[in-house]
PDB file of N, CA and C in Angstrom:
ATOM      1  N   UNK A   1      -0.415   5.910 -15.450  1.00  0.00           N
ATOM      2  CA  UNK A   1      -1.290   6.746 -14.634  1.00  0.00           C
ATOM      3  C   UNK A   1      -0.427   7.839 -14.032  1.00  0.00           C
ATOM      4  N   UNK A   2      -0.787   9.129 -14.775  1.00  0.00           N
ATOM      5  CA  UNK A   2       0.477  10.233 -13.967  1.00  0.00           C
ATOM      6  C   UNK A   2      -0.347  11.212 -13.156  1.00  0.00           C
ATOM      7  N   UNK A   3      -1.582  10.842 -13.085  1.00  0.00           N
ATOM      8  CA  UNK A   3      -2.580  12.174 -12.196  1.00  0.00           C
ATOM      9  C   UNK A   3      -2.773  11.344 -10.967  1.00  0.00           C
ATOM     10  N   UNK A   4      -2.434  12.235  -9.534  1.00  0.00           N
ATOM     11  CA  UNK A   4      -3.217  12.106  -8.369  1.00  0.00           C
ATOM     12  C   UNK A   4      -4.751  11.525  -8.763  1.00  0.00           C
ATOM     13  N   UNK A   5      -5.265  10.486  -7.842  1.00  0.00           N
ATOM     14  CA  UNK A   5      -6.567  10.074  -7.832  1.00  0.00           C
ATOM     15  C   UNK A   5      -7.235   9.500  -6.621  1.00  0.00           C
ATOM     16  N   UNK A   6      -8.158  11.062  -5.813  1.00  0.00           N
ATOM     17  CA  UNK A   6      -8.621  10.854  -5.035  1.00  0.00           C
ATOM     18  C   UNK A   6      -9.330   9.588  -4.450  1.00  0.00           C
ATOM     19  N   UNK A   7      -9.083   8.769  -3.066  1.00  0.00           N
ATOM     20  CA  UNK A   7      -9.663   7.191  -2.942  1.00  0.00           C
ATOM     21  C   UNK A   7     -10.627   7.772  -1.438  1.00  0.00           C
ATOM     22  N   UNK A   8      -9.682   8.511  -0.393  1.00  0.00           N
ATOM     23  CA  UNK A   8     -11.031   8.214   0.731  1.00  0.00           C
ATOM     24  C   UNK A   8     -10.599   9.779   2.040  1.00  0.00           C
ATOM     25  N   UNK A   9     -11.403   9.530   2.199  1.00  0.00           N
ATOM     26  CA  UNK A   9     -10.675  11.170   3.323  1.00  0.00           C
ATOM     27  C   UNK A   9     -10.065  10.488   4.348  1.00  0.00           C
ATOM     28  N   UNK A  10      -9.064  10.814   4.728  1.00  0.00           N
ATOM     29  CA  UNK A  10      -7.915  10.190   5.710  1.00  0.00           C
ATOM     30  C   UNK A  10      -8.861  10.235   7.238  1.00  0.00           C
ATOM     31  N   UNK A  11      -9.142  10.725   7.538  1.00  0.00           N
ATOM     32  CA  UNK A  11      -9.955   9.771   8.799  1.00  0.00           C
ATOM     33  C   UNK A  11     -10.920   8.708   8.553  1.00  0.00           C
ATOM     34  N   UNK A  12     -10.926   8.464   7.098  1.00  0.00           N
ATOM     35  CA  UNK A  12     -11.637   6.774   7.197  1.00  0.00           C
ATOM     36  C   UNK A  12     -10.711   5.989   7.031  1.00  0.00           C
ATOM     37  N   UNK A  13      -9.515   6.390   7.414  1.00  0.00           N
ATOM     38  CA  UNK A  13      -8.638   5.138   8.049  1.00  0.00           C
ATOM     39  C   UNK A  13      -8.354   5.218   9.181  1.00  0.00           C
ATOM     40  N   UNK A  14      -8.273   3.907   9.588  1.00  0.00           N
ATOM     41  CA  UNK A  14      -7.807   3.162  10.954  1.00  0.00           C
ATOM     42  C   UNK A  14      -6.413   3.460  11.097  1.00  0.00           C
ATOM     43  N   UNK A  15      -5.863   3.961  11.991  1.00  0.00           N
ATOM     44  CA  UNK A  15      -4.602   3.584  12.449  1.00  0.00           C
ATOM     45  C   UNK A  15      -3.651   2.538  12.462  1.00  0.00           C
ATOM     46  N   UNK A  16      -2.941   1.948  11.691  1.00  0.00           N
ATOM     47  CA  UNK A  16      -2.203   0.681  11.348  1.00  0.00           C
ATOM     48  C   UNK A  16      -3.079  -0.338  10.941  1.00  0.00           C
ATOM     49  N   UNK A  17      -3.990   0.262  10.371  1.00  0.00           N
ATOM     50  CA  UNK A  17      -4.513  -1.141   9.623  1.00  0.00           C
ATOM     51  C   UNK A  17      -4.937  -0.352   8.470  1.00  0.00           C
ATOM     52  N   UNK A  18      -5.203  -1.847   7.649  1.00  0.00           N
ATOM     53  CA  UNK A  18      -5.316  -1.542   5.906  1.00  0.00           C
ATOM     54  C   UNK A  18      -6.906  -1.228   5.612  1.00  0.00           C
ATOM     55  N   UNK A  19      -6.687  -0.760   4.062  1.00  0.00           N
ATOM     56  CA  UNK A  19      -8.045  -0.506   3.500  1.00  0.00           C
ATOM     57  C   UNK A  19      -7.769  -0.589   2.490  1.00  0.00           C
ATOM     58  N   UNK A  20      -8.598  -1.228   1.336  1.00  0.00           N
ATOM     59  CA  UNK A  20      -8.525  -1.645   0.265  1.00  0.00           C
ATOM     60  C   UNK A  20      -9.303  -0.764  -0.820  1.00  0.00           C
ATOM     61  N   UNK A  21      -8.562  -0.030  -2.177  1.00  0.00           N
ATOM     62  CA  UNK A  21      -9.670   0.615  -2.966  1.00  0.00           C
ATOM     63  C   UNK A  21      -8.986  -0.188  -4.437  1.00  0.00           C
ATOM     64  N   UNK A  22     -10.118   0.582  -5.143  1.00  0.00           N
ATOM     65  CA  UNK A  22     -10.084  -0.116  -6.511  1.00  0.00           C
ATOM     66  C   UNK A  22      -9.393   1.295  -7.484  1.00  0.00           C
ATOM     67  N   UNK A  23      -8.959   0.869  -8.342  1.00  0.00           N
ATOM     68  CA  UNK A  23      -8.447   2.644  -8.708  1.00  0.00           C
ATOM     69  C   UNK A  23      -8.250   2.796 -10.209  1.00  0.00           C
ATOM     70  N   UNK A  24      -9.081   2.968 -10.805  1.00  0.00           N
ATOM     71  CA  UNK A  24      -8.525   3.175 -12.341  1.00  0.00           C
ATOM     72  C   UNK A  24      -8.089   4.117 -13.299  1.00  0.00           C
ATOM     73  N   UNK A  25      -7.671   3.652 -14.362  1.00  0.00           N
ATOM     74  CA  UNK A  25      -6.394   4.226 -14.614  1.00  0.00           C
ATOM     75  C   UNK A  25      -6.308   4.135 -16.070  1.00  0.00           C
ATOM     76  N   UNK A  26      -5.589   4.414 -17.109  1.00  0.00           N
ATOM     77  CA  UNK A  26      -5.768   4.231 -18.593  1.00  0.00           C
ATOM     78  C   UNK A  26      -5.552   2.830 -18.696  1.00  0.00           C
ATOM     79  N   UNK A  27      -4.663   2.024 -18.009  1.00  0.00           N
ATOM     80  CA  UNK A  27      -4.193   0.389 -18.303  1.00  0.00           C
ATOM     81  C   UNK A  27      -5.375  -0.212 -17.463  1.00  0.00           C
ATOM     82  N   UNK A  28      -6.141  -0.082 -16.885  1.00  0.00           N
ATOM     83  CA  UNK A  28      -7.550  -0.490 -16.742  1.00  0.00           C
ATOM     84  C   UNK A  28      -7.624  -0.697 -14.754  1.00  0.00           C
ATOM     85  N   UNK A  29      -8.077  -1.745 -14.331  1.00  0.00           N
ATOM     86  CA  UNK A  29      -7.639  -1.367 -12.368  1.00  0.00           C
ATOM     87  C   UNK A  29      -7.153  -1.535 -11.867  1.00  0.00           C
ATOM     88  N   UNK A  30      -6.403  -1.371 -10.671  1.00  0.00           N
ATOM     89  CA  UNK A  30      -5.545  -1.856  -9.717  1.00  0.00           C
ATOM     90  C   UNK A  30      -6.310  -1.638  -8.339  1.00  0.00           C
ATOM     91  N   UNK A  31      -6.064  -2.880  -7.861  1.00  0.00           N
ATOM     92  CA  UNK A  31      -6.732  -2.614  -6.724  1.00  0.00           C
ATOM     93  C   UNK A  31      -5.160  -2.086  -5.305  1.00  0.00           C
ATOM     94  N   UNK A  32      -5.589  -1.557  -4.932  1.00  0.00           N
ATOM     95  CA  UNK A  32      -4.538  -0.800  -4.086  1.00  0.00           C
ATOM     96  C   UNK A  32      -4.988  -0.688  -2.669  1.00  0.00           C
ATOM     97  N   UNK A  33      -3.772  -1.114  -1.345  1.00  0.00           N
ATOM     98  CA  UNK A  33      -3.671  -1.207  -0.175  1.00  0.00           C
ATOM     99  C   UNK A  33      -2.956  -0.226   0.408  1.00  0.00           C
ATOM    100  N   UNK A  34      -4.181   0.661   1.298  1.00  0.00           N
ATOM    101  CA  UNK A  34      -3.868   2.043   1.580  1.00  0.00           C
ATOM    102  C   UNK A  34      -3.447   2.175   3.182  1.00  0.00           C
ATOM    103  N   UNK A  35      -2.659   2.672   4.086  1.00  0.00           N
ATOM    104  CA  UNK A  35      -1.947   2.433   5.669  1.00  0.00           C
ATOM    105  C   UNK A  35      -1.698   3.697   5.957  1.00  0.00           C
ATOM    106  N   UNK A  36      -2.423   4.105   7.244  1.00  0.00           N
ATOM    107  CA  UNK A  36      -1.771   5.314   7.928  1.00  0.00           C
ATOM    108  C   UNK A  36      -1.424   4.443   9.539  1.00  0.00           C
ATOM    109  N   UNK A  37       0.203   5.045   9.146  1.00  0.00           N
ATOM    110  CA  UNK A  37       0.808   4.420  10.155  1.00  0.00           C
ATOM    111  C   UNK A  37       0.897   5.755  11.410  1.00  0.00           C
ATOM    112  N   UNK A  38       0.912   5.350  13.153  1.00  0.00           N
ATOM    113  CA  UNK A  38       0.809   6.240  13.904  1.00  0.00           C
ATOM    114  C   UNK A  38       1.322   7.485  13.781  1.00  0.00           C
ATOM    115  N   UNK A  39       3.160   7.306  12.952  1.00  0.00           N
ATOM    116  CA  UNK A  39       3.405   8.675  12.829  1.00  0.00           C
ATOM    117  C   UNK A  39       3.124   9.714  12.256  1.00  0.00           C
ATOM    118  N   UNK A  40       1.488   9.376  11.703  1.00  0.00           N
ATOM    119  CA  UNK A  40       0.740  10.242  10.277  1.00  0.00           C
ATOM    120  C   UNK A  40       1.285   9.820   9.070  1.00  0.00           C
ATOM    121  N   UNK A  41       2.327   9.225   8.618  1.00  0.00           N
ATOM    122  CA  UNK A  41       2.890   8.432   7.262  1.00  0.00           C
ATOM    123  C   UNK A  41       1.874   7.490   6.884  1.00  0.00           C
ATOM    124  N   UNK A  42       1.327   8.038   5.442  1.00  0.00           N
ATOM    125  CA  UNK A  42       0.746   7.391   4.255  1.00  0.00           C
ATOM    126  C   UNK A  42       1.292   6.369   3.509  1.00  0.00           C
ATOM    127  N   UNK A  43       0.890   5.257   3.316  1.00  0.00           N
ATOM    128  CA  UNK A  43       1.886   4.181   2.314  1.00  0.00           C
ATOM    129  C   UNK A  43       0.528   3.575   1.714  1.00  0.00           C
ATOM    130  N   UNK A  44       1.057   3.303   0.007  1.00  0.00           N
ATOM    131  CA  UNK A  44      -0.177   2.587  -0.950  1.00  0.00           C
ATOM    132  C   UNK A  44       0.538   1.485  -1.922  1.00  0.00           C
ATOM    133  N   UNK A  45      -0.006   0.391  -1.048  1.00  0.00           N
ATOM    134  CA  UNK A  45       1.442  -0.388  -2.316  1.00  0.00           C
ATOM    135  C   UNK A  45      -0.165  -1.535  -2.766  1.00  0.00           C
ATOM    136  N   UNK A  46       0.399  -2.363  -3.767  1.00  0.00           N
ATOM    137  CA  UNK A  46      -0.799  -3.324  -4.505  1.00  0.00           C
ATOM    138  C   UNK A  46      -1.226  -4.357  -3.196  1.00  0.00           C
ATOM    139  N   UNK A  47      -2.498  -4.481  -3.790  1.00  0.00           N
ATOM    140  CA  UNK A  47      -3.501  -5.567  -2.970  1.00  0.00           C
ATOM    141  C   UNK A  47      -3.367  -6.910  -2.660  1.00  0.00           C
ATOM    142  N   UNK A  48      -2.748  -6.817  -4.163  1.00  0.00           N
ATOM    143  CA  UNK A  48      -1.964  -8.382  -4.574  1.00  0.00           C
ATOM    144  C   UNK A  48      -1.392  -8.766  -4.016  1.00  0.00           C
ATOM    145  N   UNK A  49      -1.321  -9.812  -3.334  1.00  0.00           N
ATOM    146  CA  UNK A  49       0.064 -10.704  -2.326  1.00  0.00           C
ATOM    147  C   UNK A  49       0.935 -11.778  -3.303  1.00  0.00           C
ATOM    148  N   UNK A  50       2.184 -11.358  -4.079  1.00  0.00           N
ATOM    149  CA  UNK A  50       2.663 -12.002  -5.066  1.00  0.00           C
ATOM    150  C   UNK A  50       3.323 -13.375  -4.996  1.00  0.00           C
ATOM    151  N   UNK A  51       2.935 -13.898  -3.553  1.00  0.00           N
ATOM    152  CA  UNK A  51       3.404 -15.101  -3.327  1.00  0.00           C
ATOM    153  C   UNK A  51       2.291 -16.170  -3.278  1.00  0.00           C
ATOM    154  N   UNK A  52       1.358 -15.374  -2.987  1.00  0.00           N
ATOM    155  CA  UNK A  52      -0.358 -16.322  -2.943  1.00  0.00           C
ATOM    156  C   UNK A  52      -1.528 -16.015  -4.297  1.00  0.00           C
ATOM    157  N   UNK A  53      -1.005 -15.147  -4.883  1.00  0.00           N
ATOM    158  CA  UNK A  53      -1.730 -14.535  -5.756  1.00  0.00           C
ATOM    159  C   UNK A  53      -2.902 -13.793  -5.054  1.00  0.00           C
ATOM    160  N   UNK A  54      -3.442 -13.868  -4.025  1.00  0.00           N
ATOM    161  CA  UNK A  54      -4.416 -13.173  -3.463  1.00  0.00           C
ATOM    162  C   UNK A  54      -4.611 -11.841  -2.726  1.00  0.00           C
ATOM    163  N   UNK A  55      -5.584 -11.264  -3.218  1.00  0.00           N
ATOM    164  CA  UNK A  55      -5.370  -9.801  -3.069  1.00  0.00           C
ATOM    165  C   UNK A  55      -6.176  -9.090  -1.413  1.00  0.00           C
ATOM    166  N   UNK A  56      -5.105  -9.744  -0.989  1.00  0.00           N
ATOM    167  CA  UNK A  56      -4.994  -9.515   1.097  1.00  0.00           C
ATOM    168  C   UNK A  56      -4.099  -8.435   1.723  1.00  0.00           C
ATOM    169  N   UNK A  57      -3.532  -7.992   0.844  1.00  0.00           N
ATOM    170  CA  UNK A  57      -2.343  -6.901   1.956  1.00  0.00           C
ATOM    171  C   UNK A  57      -3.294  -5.919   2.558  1.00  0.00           C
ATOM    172  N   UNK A  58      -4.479  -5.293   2.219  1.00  0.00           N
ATOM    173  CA  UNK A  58      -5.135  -4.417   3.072  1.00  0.00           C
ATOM    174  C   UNK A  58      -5.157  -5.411   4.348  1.00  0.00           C
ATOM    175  N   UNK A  59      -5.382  -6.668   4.351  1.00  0.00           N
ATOM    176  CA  UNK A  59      -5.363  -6.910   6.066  1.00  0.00           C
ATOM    177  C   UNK A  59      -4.170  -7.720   6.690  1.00  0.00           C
ATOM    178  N   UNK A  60      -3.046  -7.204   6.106  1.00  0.00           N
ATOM    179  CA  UNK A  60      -1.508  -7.751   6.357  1.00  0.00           C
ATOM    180  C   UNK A  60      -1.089  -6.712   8.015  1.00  0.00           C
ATOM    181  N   UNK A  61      -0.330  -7.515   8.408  1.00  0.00           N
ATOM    182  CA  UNK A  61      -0.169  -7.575  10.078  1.00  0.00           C
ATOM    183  C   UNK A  61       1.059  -5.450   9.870  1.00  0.00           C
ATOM    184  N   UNK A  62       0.774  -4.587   9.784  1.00  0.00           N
ATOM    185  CA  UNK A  62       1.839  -3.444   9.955  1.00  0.00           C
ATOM    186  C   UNK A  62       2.596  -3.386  10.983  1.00  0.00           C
ATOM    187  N   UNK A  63       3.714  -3.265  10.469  1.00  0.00           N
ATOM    188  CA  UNK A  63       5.201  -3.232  11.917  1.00  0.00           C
ATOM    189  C   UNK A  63       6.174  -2.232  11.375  1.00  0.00           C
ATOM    190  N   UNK A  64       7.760  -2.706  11.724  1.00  0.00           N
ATOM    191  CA  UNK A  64       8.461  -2.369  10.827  1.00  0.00           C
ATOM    192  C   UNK A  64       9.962  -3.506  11.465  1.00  0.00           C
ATOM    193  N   UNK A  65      10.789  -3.289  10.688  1.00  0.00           N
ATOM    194  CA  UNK A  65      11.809  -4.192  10.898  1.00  0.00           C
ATOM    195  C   UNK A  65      13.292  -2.325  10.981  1.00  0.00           C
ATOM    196  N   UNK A  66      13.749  -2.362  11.799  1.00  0.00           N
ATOM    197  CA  UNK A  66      14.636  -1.203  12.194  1.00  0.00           C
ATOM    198  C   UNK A  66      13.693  -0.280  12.003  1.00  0.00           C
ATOM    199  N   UNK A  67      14.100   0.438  11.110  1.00  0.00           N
ATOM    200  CA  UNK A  67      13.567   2.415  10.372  1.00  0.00           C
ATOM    201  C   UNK A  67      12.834   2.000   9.481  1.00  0.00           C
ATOM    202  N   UNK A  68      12.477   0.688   9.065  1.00  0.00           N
ATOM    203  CA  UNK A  68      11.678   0.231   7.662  1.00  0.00           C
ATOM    204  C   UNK A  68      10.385  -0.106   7.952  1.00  0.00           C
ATOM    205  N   UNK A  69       9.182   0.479   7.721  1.00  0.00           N
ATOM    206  CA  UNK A  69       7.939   0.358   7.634  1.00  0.00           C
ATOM    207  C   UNK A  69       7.357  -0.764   6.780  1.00  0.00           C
ATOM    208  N   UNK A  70       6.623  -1.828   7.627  1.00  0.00           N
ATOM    209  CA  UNK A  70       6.597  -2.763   6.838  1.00  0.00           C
ATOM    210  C   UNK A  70       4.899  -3.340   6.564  1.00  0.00           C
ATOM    211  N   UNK A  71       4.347  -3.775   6.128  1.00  0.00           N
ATOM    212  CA  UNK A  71       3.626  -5.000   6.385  1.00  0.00           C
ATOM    213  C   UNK A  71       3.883  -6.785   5.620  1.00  0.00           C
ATOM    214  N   UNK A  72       3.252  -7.119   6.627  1.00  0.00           N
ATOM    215  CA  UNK A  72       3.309  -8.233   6.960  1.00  0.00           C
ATOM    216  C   UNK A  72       2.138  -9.355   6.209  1.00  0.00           C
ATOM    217  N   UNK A  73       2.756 -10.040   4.907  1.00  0.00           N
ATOM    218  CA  UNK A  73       1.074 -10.676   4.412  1.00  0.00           C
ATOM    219  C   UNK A  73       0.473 -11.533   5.447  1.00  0.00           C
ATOM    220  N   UNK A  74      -1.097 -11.482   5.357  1.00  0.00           N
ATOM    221  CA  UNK A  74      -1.943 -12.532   6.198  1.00  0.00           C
ATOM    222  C   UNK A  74      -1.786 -14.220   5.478  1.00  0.00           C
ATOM    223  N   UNK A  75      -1.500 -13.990   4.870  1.00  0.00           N
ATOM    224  CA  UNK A  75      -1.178 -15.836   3.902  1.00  0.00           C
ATOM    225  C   UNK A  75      -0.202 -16.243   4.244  1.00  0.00           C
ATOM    226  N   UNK A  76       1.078 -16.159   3.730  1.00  0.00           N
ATOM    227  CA  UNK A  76       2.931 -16.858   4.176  1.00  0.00           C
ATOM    228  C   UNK A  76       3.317 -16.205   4.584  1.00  0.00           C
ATOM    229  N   UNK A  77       2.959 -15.029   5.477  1.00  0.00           N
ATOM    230  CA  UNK A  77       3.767 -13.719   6.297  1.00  0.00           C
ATOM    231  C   UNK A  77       5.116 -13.366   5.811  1.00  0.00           C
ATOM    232  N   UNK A  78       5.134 -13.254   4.644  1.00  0.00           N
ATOM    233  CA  UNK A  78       6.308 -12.533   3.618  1.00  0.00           C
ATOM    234  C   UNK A  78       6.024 -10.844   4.520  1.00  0.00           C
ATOM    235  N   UNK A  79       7.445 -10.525   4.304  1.00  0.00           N
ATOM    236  CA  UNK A  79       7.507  -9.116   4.967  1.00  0.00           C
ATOM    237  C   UNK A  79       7.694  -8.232   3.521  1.00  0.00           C
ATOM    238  N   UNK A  80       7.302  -6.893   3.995  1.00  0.00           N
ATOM    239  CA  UNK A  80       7.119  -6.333   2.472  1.00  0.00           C
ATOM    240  C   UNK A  80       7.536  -4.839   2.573  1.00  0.00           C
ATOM    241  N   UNK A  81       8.521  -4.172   2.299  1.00  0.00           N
ATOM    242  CA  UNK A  81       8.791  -2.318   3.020  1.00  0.00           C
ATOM    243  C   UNK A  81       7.615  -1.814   1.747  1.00  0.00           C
ATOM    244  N   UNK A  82       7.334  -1.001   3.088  1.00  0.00           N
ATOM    245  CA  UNK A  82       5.761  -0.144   2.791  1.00  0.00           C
ATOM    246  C   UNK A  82       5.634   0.761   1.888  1.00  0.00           C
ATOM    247  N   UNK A  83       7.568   1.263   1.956  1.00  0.00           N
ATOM    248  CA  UNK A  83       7.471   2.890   1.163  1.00  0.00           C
ATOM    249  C   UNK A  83       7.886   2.052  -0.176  1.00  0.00           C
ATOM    250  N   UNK A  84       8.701   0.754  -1.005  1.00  0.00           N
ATOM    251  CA  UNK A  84       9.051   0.296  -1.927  1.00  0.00           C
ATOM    252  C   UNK A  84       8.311  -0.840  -2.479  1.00  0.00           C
ATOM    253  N   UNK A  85       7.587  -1.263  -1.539  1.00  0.00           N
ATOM    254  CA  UNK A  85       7.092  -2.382  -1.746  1.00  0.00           C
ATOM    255  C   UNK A  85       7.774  -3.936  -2.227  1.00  0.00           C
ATOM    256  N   UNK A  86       9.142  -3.906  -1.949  1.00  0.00           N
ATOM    257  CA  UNK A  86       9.977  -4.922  -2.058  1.00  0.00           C
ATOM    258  C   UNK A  86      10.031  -5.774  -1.094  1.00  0.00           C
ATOM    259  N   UNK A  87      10.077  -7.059  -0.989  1.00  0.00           N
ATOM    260  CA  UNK A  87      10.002  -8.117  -0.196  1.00  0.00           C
ATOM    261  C   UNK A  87      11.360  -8.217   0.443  1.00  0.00           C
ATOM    262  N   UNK A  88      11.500  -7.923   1.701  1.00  0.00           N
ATOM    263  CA  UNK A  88      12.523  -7.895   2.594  1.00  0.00           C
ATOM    264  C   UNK A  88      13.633  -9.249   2.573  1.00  0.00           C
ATOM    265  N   UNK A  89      12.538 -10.642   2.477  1.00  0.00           N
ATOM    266  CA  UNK A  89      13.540 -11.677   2.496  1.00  0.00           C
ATOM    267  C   UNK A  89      13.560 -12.245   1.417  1.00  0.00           C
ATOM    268  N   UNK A  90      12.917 -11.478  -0.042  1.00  0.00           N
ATOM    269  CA  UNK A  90      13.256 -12.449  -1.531  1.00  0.00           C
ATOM    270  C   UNK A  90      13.333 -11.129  -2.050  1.00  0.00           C
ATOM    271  N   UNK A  91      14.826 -11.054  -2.342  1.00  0.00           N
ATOM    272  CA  UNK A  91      15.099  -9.579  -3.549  1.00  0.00           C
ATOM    273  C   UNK A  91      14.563 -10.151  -4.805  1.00  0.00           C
ATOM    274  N   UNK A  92      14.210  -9.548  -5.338  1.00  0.00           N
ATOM    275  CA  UNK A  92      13.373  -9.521  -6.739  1.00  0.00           C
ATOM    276  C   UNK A  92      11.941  -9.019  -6.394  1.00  0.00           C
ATOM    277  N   UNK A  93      11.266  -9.609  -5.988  1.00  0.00           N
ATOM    278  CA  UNK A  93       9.943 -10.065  -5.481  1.00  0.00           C
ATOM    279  C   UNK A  93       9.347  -8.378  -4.829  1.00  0.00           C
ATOM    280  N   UNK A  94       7.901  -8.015  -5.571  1.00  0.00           N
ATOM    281  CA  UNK A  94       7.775  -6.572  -4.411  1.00  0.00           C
ATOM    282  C   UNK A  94       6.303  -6.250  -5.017  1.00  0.00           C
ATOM    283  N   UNK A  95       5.985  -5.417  -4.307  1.00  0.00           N
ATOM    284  CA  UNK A  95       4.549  -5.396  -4.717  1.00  0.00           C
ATOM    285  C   UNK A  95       4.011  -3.692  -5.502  1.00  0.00           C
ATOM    286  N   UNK A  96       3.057  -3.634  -5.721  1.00  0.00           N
ATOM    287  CA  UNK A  96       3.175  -2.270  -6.754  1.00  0.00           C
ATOM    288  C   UNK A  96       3.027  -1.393  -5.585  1.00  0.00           C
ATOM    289  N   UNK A  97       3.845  -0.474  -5.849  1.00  0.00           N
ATOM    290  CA  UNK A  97       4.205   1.147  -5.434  1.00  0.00           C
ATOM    291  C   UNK A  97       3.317   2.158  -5.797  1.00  0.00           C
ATOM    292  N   UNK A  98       2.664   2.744  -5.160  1.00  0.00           N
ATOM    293  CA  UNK A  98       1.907   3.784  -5.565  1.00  0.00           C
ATOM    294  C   UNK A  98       2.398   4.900  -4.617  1.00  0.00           C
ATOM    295  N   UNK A  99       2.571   6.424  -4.986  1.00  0.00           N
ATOM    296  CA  UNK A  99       3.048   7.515  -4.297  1.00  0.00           C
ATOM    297  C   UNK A  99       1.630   7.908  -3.476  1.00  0.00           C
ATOM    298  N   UNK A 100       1.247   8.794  -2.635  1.00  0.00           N
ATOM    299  CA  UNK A 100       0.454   9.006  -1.682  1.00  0.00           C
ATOM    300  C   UNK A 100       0.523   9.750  -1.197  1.00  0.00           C
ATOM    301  N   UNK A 101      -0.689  11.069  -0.847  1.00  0.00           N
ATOM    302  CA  UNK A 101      -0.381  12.425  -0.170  1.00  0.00           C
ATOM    303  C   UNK A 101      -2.206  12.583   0.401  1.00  0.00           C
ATOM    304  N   UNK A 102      -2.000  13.764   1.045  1.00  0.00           N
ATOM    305  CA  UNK A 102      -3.089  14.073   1.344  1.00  0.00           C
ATOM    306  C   UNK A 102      -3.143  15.297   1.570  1.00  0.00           C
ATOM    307  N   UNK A 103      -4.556  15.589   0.827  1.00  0.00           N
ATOM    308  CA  UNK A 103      -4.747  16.927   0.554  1.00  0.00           C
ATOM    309  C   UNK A 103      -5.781  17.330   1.053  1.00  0.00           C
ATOM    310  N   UNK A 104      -6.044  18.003   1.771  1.00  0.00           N
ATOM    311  CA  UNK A 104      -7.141  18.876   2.652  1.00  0.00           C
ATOM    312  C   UNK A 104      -8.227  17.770   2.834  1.00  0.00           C
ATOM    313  N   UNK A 105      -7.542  17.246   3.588  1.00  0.00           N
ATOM    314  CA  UNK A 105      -8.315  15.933   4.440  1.00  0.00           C
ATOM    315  C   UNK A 105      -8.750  14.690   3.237  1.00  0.00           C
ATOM    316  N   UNK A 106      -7.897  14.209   2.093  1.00  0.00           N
ATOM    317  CA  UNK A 106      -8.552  13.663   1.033  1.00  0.00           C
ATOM    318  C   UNK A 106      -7.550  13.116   0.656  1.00  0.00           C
ATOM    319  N   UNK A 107      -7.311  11.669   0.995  1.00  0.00           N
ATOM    320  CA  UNK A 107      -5.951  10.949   0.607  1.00  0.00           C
ATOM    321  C   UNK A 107      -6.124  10.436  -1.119  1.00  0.00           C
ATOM    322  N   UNK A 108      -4.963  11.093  -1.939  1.00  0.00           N
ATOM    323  CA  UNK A 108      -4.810  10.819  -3.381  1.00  0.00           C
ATOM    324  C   UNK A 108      -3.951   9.943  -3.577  1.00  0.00           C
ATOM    325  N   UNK A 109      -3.780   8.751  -5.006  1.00  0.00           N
ATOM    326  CA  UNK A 109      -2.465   8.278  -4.853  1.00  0.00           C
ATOM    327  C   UNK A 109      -2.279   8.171  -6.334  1.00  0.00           C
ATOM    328  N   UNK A 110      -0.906   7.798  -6.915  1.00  0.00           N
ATOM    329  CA  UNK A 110      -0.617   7.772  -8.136  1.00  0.00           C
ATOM    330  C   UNK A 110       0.211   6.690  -8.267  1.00  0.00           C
ATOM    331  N   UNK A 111       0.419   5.652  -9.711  1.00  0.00           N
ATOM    332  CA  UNK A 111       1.566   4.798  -9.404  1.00  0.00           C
ATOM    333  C   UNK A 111       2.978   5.629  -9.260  1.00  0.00           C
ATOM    334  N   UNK A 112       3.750   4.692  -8.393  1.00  0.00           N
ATOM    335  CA  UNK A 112       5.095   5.254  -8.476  1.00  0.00           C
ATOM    336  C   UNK A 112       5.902   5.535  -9.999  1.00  0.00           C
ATOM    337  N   UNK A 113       6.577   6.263 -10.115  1.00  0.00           N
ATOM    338  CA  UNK A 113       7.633   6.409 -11.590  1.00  0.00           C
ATOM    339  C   UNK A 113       6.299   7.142 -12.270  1.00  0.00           C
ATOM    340  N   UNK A 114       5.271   7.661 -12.174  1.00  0.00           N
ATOM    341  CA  UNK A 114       4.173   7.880 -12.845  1.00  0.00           C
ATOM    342  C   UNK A 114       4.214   9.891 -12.965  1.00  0.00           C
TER     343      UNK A 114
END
């Protein structure tokens, strides 16, 4: 998936909390967990929680651990950085990356490397 693909106009998000869209793509859907954190920073990483299999990170607890923007799953509270989607306390382990912008009030996202 290498094209921007419009999901919701950025004031239908909440402030540190998640929202969940569905998003398709030539390899077929991903469902994707979308965060505007207070400082206006956009983050879109997968829905999927890869330790429960269940697709909860739209309502995972947002913090950060130092300078690292995080959330937090609602299942085994695995910590997860927002902008990589890598699991803070199991290297390997991370969730899908999608890039994220917003364009005249209309948040787009694309997978990462895409």
């Amino acid at each position: 998936m290498s094209t921007w693909t419009p999901i919701c106009h950025t004031n239908s998000l909440s402030t540190e909390r998640g929202a969940a869209a569905l998003v398709a793509s030539d390899e077929g859907h991903h469902q994707v967990a979308l965060f505007k954190l207070a400082c206006g920073e956009l983050y879109a990483v997968g829905h999927r929680d890869p330790f429960s299999g269940a697709n909860v990170m739209a309502r995972g607890i947002v913090g950060n651990r130092g300078d690292v923007p995080t959330i937090t799953s609602p299942v085994y509270k695995q910590v997860f950085d927002l902008r990589t989607g890598e699991a803070l306390d199991h290297p390997g382990v991370k969730l899908e990356s999608w890039d994220s912008r917003d364009i005249d009030g209309v948040i787009h996202v694309r997978a990462i490397g895409a």
